[in-house]
N, C-alpha and C. Protein backbone atom coordinates (compact mmCIF):
# COMPACT_ATOMS: atom_id res chain seq x y z
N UNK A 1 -1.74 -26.47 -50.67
CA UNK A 1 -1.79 -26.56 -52.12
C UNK A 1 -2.08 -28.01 -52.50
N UNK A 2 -3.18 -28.50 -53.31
CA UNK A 2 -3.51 -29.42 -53.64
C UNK A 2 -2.73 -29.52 -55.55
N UNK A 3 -1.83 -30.64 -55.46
CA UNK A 3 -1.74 -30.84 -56.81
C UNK A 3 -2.88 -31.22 -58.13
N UNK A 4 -3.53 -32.52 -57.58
CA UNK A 4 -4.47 -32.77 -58.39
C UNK A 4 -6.23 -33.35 -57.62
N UNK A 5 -6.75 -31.75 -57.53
CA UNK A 5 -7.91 -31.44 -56.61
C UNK A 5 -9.00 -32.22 -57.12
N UNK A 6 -9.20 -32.20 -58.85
CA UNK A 6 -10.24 -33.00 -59.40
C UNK A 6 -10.23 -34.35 -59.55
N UNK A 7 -9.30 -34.74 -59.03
CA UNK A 7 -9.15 -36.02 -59.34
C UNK A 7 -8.82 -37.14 -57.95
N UNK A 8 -8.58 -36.71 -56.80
CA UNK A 8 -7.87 -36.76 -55.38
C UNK A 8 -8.49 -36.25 -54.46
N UNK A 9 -9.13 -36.82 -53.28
CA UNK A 9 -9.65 -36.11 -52.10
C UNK A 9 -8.74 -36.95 -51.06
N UNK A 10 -8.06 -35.96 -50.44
CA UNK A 10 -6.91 -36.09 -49.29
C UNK A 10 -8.42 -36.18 -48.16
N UNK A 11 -8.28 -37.74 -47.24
CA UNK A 11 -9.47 -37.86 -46.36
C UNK A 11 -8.46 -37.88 -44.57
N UNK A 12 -8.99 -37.58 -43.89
CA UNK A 12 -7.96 -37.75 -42.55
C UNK A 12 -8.62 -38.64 -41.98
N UNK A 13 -8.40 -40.08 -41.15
CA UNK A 13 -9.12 -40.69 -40.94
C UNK A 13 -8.89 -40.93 -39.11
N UNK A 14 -9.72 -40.24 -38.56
CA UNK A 14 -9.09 -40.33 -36.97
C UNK A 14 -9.21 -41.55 -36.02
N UNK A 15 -7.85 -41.89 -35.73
CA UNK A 15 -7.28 -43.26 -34.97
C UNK A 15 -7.22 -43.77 -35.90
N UNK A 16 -6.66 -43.26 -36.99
CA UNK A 16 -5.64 -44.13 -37.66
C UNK A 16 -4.42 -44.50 -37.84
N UNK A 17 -4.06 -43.20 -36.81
CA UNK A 17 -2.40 -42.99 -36.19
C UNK A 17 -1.66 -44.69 -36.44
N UNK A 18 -1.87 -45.11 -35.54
CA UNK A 18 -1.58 -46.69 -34.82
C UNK A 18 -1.47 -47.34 -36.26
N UNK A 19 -1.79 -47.41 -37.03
CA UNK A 19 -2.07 -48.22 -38.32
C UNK A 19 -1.27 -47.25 -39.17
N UNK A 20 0.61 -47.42 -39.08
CA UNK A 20 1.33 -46.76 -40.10
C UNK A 20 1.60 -47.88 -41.59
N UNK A 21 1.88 -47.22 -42.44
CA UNK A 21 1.86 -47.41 -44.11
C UNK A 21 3.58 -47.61 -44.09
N UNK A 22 3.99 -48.06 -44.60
CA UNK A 22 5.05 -47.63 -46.13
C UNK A 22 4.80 -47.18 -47.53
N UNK A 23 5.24 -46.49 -47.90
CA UNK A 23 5.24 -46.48 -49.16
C UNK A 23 6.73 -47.10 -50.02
N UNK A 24 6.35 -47.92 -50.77
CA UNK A 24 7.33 -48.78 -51.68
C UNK A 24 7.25 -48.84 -53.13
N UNK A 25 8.00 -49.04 -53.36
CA UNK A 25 7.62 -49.32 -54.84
C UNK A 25 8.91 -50.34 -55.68
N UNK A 26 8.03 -51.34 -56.69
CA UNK A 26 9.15 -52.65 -56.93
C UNK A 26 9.21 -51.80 -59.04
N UNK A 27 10.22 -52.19 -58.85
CA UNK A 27 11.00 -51.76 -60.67
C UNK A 27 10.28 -53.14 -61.17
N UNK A 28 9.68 -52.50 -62.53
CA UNK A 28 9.52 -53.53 -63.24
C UNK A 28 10.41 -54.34 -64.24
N UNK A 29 10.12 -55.58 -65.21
CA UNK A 29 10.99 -56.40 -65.29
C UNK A 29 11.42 -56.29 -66.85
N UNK A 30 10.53 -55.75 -68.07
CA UNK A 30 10.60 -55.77 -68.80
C UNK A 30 9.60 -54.14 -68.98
N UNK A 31 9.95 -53.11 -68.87
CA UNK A 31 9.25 -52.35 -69.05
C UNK A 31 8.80 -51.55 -70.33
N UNK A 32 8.02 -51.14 -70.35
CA UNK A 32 7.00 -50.79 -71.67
C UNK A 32 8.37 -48.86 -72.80
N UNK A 33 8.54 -48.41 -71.45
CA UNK A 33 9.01 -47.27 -71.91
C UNK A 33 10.49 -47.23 -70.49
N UNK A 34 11.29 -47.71 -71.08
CA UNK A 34 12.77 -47.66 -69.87
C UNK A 34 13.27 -46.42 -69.56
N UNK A 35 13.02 -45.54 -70.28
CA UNK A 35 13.72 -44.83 -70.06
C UNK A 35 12.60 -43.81 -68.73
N UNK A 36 11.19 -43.79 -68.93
CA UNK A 36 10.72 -43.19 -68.55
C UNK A 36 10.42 -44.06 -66.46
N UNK A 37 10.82 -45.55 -66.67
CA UNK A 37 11.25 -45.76 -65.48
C UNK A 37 12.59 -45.55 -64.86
N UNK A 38 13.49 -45.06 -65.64
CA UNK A 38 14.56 -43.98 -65.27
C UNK A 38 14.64 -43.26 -64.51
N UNK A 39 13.67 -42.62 -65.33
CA UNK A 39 13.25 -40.54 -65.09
C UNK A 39 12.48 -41.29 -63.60
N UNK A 40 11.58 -42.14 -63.31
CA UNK A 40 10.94 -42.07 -62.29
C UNK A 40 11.92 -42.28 -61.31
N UNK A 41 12.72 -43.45 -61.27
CA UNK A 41 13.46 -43.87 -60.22
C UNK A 41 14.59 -42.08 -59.90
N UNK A 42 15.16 -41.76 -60.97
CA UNK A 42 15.83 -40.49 -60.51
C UNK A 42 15.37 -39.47 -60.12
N UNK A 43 13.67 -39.23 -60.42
CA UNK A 43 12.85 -38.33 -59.44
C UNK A 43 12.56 -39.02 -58.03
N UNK A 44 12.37 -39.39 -57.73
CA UNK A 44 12.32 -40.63 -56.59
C UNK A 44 13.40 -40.61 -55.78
N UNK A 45 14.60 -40.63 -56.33
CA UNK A 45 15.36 -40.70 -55.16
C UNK A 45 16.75 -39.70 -54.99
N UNK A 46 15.98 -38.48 -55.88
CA UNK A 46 17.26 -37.38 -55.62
C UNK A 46 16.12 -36.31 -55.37
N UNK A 47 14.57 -36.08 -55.68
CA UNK A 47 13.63 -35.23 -55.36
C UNK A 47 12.66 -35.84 -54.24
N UNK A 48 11.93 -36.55 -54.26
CA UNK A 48 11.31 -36.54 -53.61
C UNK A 48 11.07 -36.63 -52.50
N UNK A 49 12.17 -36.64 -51.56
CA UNK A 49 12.74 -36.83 -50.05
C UNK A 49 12.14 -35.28 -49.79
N UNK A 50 12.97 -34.24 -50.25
CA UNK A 50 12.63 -32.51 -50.43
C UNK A 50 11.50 -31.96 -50.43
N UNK A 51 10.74 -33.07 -51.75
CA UNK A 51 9.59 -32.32 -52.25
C UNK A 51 8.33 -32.40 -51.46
N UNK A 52 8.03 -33.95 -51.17
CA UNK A 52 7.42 -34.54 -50.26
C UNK A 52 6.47 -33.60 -49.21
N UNK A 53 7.55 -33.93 -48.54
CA UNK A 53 7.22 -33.12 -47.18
C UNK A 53 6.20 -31.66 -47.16
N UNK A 54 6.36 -31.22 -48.39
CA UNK A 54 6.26 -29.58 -48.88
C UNK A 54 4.05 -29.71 -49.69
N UNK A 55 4.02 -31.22 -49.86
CA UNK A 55 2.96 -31.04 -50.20
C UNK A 55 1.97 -32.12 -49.34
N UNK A 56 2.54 -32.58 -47.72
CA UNK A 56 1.83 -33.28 -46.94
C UNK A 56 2.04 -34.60 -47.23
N UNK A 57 3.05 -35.19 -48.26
CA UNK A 57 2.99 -36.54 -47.55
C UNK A 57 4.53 -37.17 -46.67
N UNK A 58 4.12 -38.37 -46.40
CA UNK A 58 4.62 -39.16 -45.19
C UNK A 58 6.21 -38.25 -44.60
N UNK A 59 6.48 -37.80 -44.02
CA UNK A 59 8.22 -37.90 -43.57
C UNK A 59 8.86 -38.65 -43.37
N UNK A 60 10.12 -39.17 -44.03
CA UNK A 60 10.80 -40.67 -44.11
C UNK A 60 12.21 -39.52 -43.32
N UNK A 61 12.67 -40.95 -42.14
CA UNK A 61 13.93 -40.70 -41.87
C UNK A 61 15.22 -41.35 -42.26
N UNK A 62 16.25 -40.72 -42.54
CA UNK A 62 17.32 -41.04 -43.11
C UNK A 62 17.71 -42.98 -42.92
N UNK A 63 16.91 -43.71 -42.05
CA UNK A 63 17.14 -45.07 -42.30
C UNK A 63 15.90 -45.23 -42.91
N UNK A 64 14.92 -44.72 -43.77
CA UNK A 64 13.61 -45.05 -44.41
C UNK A 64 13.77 -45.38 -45.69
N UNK A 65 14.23 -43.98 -46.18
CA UNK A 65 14.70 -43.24 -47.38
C UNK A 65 15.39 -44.43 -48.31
N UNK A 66 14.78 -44.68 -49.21
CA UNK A 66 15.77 -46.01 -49.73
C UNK A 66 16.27 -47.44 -49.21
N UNK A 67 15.37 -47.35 -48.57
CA UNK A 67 15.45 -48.72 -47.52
C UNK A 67 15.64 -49.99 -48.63
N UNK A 68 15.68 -51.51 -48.59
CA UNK A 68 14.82 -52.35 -49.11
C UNK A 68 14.03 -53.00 -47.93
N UNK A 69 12.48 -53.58 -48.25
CA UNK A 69 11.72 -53.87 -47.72
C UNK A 69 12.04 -55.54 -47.67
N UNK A 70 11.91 -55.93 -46.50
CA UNK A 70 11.78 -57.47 -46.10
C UNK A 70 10.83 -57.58 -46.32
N UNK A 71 10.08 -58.64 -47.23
CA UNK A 71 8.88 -59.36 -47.54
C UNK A 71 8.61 -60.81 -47.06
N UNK A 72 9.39 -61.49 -46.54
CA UNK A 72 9.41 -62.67 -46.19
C UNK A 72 8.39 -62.66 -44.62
């Protein structure tokens, strides 16, 4: 099931294994609509662990899941 087909082409790119991602994301500082970075952060981290998986992306394990990222 593709969520958004017209707009998104899911590409597989082979031997790209070796070359893994994070996905992260930083809260902004003064945001435009707060409440609606709320709603994101509480979809984010009480759904999307569940949901994820169910429409092909990444599998995070229980030390992933909410990590913070070292940037230094």
């Amino acid at each position: 099931m593709r969520i958004f087909p017209d707009h998104f082409e899911a590409v597989a790119v082979p031997g790209a294994e070796p070359f893994l991602t994070q996905i992260a994301f930083a809260r902004g500082v003064d945001p435009l609509h707060p409440r609606a970075l709320n709603a994101f952060d509480e979809f984010l981290f009480s759904r999307a662990k569940d949901v994820y998986p169910d429409y092909d992306f990444v599998l995070m394990g229980e030390d992933e899941f909410g990590a913070t990222l070292d940037l230094d």
